[in-house]
Protein backbone atom coordinates (compact mmCIF):
# COMPACT_ATOMS: atom_id res chain seq x y z
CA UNK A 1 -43.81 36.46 -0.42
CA UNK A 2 -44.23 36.86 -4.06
CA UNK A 3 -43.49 33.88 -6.70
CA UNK A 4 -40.44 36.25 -7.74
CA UNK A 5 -38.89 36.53 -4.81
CA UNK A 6 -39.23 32.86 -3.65
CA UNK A 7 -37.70 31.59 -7.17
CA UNK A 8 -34.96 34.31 -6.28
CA UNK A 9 -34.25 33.07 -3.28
CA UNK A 10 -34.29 29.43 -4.23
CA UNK A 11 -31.63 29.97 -7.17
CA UNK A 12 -28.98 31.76 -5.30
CA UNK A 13 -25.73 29.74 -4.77
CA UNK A 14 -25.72 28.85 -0.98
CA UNK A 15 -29.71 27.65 -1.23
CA UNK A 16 -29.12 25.82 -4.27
CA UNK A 17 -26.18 24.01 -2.18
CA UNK A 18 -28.17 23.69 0.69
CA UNK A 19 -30.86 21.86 -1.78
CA UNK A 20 -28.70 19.62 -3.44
CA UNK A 21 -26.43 19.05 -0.47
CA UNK A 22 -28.20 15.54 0.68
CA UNK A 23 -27.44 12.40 -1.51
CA UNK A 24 -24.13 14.56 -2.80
CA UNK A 25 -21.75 13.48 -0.12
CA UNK A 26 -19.61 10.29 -1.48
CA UNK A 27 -20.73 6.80 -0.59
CA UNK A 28 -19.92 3.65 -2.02
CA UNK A 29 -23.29 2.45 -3.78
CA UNK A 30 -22.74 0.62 -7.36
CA UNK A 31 -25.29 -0.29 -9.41
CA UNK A 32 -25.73 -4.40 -8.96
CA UNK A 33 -24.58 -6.09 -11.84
CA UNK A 34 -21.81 -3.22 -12.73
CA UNK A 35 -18.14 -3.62 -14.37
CA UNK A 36 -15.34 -1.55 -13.58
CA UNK A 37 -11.89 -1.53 -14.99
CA UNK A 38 -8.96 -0.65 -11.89
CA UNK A 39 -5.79 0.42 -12.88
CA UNK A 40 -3.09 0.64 -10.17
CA UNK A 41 -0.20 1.91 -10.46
CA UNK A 42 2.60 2.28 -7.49
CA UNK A 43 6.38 3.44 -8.42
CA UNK A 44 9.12 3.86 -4.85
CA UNK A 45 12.31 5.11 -5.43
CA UNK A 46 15.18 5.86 -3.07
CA UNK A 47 18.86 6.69 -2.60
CA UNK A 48 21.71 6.58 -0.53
CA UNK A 49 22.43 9.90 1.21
CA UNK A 50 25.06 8.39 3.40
CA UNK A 51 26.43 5.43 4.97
CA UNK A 52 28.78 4.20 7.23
CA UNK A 53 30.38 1.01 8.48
CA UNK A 54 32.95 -0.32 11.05
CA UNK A 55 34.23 -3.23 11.03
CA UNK A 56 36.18 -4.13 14.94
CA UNK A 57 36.35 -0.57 15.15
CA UNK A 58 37.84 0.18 11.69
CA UNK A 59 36.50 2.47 9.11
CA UNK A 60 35.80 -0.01 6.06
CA UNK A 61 33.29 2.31 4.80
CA UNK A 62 36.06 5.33 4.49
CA UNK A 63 38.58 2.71 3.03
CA UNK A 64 35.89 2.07 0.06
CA UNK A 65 35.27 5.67 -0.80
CA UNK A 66 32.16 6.62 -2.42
CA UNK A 67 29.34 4.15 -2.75
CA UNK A 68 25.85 5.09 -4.68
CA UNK A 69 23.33 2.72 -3.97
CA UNK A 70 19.56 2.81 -5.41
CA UNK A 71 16.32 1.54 -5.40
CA UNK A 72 13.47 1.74 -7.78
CA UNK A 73 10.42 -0.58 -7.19
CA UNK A 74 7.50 -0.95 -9.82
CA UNK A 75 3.98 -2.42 -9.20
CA UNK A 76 1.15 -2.42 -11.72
CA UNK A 77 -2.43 -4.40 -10.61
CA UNK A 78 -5.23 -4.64 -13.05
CA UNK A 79 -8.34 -5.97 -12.71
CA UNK A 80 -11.92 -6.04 -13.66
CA UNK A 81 -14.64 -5.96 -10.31
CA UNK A 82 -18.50 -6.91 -11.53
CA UNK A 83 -20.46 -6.36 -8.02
CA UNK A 84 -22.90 -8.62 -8.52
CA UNK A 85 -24.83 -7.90 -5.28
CA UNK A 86 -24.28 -4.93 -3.29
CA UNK A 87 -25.26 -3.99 0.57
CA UNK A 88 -24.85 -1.12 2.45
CA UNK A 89 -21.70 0.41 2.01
CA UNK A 90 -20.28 -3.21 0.88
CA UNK A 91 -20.48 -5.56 -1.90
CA UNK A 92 -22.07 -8.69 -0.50
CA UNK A 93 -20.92 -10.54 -3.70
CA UNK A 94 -17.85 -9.37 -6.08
CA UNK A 95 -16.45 -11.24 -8.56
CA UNK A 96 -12.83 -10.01 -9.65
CA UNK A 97 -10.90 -11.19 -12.73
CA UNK A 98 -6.70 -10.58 -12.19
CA UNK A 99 -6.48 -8.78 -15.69
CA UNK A 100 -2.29 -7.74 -15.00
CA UNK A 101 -0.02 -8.40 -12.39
CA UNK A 102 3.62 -7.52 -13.24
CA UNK A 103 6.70 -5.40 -11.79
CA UNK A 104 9.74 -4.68 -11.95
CA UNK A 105 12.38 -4.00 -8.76
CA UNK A 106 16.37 -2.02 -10.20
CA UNK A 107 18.94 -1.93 -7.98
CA UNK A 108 22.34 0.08 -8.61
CA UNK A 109 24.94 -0.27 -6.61
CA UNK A 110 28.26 1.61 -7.71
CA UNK A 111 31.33 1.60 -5.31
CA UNK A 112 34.42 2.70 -6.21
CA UNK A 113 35.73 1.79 -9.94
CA UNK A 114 32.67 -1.19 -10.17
CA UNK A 115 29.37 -0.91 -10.81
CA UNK A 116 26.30 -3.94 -10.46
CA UNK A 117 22.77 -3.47 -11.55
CA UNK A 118 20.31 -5.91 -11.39
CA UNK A 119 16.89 -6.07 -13.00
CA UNK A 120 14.20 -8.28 -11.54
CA UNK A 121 10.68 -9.28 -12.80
CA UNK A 122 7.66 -9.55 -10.86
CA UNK A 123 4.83 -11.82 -11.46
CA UNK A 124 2.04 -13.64 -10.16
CA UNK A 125 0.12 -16.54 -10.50
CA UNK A 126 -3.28 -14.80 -9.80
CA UNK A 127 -2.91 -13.30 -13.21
CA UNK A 128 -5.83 -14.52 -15.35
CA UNK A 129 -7.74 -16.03 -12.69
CA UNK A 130 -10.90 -15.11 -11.50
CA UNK A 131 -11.86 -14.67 -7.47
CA UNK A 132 -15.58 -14.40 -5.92
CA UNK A 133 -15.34 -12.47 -2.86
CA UNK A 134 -18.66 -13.17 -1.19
CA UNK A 135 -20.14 -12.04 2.21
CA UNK A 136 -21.03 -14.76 5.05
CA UNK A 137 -22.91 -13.43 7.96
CA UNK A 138 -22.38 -15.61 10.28
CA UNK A 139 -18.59 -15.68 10.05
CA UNK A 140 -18.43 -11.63 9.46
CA UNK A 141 -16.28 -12.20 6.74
CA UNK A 142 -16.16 -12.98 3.16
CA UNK A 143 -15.70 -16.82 1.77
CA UNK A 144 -12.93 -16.48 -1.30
CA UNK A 145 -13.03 -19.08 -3.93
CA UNK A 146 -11.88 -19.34 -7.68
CA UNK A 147 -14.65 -19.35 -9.94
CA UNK A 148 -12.95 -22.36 -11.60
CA UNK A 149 -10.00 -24.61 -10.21
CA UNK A 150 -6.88 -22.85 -8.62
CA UNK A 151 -4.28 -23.26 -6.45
CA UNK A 152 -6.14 -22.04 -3.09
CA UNK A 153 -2.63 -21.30 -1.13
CA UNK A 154 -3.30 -18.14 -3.35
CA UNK A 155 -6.31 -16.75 -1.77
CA UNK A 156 -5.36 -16.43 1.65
CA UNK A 157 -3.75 -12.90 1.65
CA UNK A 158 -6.20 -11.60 -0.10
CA UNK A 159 -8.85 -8.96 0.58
CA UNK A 160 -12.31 -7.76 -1.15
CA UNK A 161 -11.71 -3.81 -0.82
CA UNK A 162 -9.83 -2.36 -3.87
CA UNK A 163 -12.45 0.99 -3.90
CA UNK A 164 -10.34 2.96 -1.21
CA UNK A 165 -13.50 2.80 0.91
CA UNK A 166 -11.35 3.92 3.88
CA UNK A 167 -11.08 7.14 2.92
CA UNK A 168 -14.70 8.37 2.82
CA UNK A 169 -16.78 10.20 4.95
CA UNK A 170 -18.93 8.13 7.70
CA UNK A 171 -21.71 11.34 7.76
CA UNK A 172 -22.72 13.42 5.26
CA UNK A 173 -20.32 16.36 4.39
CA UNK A 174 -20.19 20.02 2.75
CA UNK A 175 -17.75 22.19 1.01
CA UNK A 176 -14.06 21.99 3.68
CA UNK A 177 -15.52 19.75 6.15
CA UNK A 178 -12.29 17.32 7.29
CA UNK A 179 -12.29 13.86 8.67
CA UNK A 180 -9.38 11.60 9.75
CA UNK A 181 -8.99 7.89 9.40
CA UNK A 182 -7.00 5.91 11.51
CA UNK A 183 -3.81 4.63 10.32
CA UNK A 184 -4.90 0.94 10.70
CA UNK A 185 -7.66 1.55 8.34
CA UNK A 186 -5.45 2.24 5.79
CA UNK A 187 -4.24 -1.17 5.11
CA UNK A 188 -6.55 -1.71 2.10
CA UNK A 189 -5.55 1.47 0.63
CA UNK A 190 -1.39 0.92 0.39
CA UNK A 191 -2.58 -2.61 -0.26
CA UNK A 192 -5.82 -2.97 -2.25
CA UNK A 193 -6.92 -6.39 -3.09
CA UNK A 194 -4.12 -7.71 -0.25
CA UNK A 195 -1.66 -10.28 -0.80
CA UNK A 196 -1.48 -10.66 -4.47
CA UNK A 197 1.06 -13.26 -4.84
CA UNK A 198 3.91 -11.32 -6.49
CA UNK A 199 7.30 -13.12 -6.70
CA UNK A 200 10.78 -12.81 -8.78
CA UNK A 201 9.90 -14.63 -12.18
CA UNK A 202 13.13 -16.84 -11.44
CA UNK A 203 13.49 -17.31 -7.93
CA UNK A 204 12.29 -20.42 -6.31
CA UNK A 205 9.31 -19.77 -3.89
CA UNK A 206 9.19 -23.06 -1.85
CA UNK A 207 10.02 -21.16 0.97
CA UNK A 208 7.20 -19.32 0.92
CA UNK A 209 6.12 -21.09 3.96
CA UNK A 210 8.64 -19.82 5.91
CA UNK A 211 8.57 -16.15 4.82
CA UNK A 212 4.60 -15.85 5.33
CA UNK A 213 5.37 -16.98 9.34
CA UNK A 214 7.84 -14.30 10.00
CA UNK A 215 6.20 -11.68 8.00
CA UNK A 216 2.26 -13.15 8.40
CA UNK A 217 -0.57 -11.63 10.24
CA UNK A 218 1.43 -10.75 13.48
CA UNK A 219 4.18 -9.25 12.01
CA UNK A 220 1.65 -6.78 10.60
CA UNK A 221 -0.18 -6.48 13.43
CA UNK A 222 3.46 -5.34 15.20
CA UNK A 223 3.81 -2.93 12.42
CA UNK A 224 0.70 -1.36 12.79
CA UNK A 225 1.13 -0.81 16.59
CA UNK A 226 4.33 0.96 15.60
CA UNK A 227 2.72 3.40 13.29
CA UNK A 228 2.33 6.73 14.05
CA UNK A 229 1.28 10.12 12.12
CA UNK A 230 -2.17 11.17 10.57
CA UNK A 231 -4.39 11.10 7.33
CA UNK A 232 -6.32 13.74 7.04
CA UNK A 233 -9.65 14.08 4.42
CA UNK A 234 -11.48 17.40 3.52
CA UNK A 235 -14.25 17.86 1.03
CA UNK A 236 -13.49 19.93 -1.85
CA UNK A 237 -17.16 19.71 -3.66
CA UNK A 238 -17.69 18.47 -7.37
CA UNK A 239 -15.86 19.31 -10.15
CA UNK A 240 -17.73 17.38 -13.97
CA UNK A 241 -15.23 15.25 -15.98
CA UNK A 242 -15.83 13.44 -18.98
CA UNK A 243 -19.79 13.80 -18.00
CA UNK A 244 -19.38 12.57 -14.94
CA UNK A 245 -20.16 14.07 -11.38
CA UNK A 246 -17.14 14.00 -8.92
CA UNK A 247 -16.87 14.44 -5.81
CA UNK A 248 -13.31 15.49 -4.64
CA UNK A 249 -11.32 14.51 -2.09
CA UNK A 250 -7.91 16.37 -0.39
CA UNK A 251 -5.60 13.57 1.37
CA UNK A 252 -2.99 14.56 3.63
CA UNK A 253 -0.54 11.96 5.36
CA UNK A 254 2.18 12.23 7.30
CA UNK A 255 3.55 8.50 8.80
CA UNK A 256 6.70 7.74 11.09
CA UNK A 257 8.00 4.06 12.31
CA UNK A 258 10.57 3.83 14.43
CA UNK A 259 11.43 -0.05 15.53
CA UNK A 260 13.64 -2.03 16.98
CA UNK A 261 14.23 -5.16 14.56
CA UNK A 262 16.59 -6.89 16.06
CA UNK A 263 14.43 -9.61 17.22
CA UNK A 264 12.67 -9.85 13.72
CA UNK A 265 16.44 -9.99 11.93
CA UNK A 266 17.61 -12.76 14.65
CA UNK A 267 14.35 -14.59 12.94
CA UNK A 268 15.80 -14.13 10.01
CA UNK A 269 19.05 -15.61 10.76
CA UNK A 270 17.76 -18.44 12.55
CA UNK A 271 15.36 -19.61 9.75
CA UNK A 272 17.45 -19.18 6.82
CA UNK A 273 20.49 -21.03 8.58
CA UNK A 274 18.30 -23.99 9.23
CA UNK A 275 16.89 -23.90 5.92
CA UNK A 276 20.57 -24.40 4.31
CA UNK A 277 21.45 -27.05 7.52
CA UNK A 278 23.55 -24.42 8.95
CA UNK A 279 24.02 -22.29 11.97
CA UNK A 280 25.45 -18.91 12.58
CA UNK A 281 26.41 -17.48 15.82
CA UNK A 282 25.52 -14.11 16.25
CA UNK A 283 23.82 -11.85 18.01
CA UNK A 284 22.39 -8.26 16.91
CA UNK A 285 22.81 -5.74 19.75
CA UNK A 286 20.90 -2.92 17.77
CA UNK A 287 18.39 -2.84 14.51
CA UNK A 288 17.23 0.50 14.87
CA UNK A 289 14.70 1.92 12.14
CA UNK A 290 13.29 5.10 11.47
CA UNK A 291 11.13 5.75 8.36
CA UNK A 292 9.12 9.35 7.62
CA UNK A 293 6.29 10.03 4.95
CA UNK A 294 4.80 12.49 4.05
CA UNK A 295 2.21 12.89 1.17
CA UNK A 296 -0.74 14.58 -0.47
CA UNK A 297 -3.11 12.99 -2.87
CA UNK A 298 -6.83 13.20 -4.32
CA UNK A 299 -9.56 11.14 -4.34
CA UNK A 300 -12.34 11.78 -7.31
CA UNK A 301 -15.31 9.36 -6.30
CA UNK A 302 -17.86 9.14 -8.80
CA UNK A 303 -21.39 10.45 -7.29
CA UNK A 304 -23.64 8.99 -9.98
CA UNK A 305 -21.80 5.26 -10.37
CA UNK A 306 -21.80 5.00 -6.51
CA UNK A 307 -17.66 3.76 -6.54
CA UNK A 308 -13.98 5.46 -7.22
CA UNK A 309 -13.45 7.03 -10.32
CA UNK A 310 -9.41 8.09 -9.64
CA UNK A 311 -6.95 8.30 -7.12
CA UNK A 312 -3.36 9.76 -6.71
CA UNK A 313 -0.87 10.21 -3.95
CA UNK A 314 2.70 11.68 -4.00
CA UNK A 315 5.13 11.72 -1.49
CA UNK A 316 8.31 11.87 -0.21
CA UNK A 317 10.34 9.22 1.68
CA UNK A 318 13.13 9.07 4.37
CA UNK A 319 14.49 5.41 5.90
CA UNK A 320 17.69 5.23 8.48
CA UNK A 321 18.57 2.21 9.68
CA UNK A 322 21.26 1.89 12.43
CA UNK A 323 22.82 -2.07 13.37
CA UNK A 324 25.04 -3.20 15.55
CA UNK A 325 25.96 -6.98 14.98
CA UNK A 326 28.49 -9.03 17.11
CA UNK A 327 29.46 -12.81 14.99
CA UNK A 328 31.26 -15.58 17.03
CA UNK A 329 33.28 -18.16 14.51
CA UNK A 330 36.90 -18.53 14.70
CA UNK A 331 37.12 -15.35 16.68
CA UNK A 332 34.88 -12.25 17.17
CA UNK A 333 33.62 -10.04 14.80
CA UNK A 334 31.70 -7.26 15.48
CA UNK A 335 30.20 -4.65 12.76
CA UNK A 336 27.89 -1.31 12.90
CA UNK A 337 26.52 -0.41 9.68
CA UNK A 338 24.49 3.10 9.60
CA UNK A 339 22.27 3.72 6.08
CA UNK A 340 20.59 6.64 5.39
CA UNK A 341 18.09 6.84 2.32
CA UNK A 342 15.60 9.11 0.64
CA UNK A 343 13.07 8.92 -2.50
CA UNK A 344 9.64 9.34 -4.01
CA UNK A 345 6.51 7.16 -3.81
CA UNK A 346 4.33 7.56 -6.56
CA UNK A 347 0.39 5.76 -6.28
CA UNK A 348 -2.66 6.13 -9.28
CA UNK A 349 -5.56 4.78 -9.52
CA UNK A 350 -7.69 4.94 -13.04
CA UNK A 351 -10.94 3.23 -13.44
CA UNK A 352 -13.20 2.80 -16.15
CA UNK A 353 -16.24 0.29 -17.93
């Protein structure tokens, strides 16, 4: 074969893929020592689409008239990640500074002639302080400490991965290859960085105690059992922004819930009336929930730093919730309450040095 025809050969499209194609697929490799801005952003809003409730078998909720009821939620996480030693696939030692931690949660509620808004704050103590996440073999887990003193109640919920490592590839991929990732593996992308300590700026939190046993590790591990749908991944191939090689990412999800919290709402009862030396007799005959998403998103990971360089997901939201409660005082009341609600759910990531 002559020298022409070889160098021919060797510079049309699918060869020069071919050529290039190992080393290209996205893996999570940053260089040791390396800072990196994240910037999350998360924004849920829903409305009422209809309600009803009976009261001993009468129609209260016709007797009101119209109620609008909504929802908007607001989360914003910064921080600054240095990996100061990295294995494979893994940091083995991260140090993470809590840059911003703030939100906001609005609800309207307008029924009849009256209207009520309220505007809450969200904060955290984390905010300033500064976590090293760092890798123990023996325990197959990471040890958490502040790099100076800090209250360590604060450290338990939370988790090293906040580079959406879920969502890559476990082999080497080309141009509309697909993967899936289990839904249980998603946990530290809705959630990067974990438990972060938010609370309402003026509510009192001593009874935080309480609140992290009925909605602690095996609450979530109920909720997770419950989960059903899919998240889907495909390869797009590399796009160049701002000088930078990405590779890009298609996400598809689709989720559905449907539980019975009945028991977990009893709970609820039960611990807040003995927190306020009280008891209520009651007993809730139905707590049915159903909640559908379904969104699409993108994932640019950043070939040449080794780590995420964006992230977005849109989607849209619909939550019914059905209960049946029977209350025994003077004499016996018994309500159903049906709520159905719909929204957005907006999620970025940005990232920079």
């Amino acid at each position: 074969m002559t020298l022409k025809r070889t160098l021919a050969l060797l510079t049309t499209p699918p060869l020069l893929m071919a050529l290039t194609a190992p080393g290209e697929s996205p893996t999570f490799q940053p260089v040791e020592g390396e800072e990196v801005s994240k910037r999350f952003t998360f924004l849920t809003s829903l409305g009422l689409d209809d309600y009803s409730l009976f009261v001993n078998g009468q129609d209260l909720g016709g007797v009101m008239g119209a109620v609008d009821f909504g929802l908007e939620f607001q989360q914003n996480v910064g921080v600054t990640d240095v990996y100061e030693k990295v294995g494979a696939g893994m940091p083995i030692k991260l140090v993470r500074t809590f840059d911003s931690l703030g939100g906001e949660v609005v609800v309207s509620v307008a029924a009849g002639p009256g209207n009520d808004d309220q505007d809450v704050s969200l904060e955290s103590a984390l905010e300033g302080e500064t976590v090293i996440f760092e890798w123990n073999e023996e325990t197959g887990e990471y040890d958490i400490s502040f790099e100076d003193d800090g209250d360590e109640s604060l450290l338990a919920g939370l988790t090293e991965d906040m580079d959406l490592r879920a969502l890559l590839p476990s082999t080497e991929v080309s141009i509309g290859d697909s993967w899936r990732v289990e839904l249980s593996d998603l946990e530290n992308v809705a959630a990067p960085g974990g438990e972060l300590g938010f609370g309402a700026d003026d509510v009192d939190t001593s009874d935080a105690e309480m609140w992290e046993e009925l909605f602690g590790e095996e609450f979530k591990d109920k909720f997770n059992d419950l989960l059903d749908g899919r998240c889907e991944c495909t390869y797009q191939g590399i796009i160049e922004q701002d000088g930078a090689r990405l590779a890009e990412i298609a996400i598809e999800v689709e989720i559905s819930v449907s539980a019975d919290l009945s028991e977990l709402i009893m709970q609820v009862i039960d611990a807040a009336a003995a927190e306020f030396g009280g008891e209520l007799d009651a007993d809730i005959e139905a707590a049915d929930l159903n909640l559908d998403f379904e969104g699409t998103g993108t994932l640019l990971w950043d070939l040449g730093a080794g780590h995420a360089y964006g992230f977005d997901l849109n989607g849209g939201m619909d939550f019914a919730l059905d209960l049946s409660v029977v209350v025994e005082e003077e004499e016996t009341i018994s309500a159903e309450v049906s709520v159905e609600m719909s929204g957005q759910y907006e999620y970025t990531l940005e990232t920079g040095n």
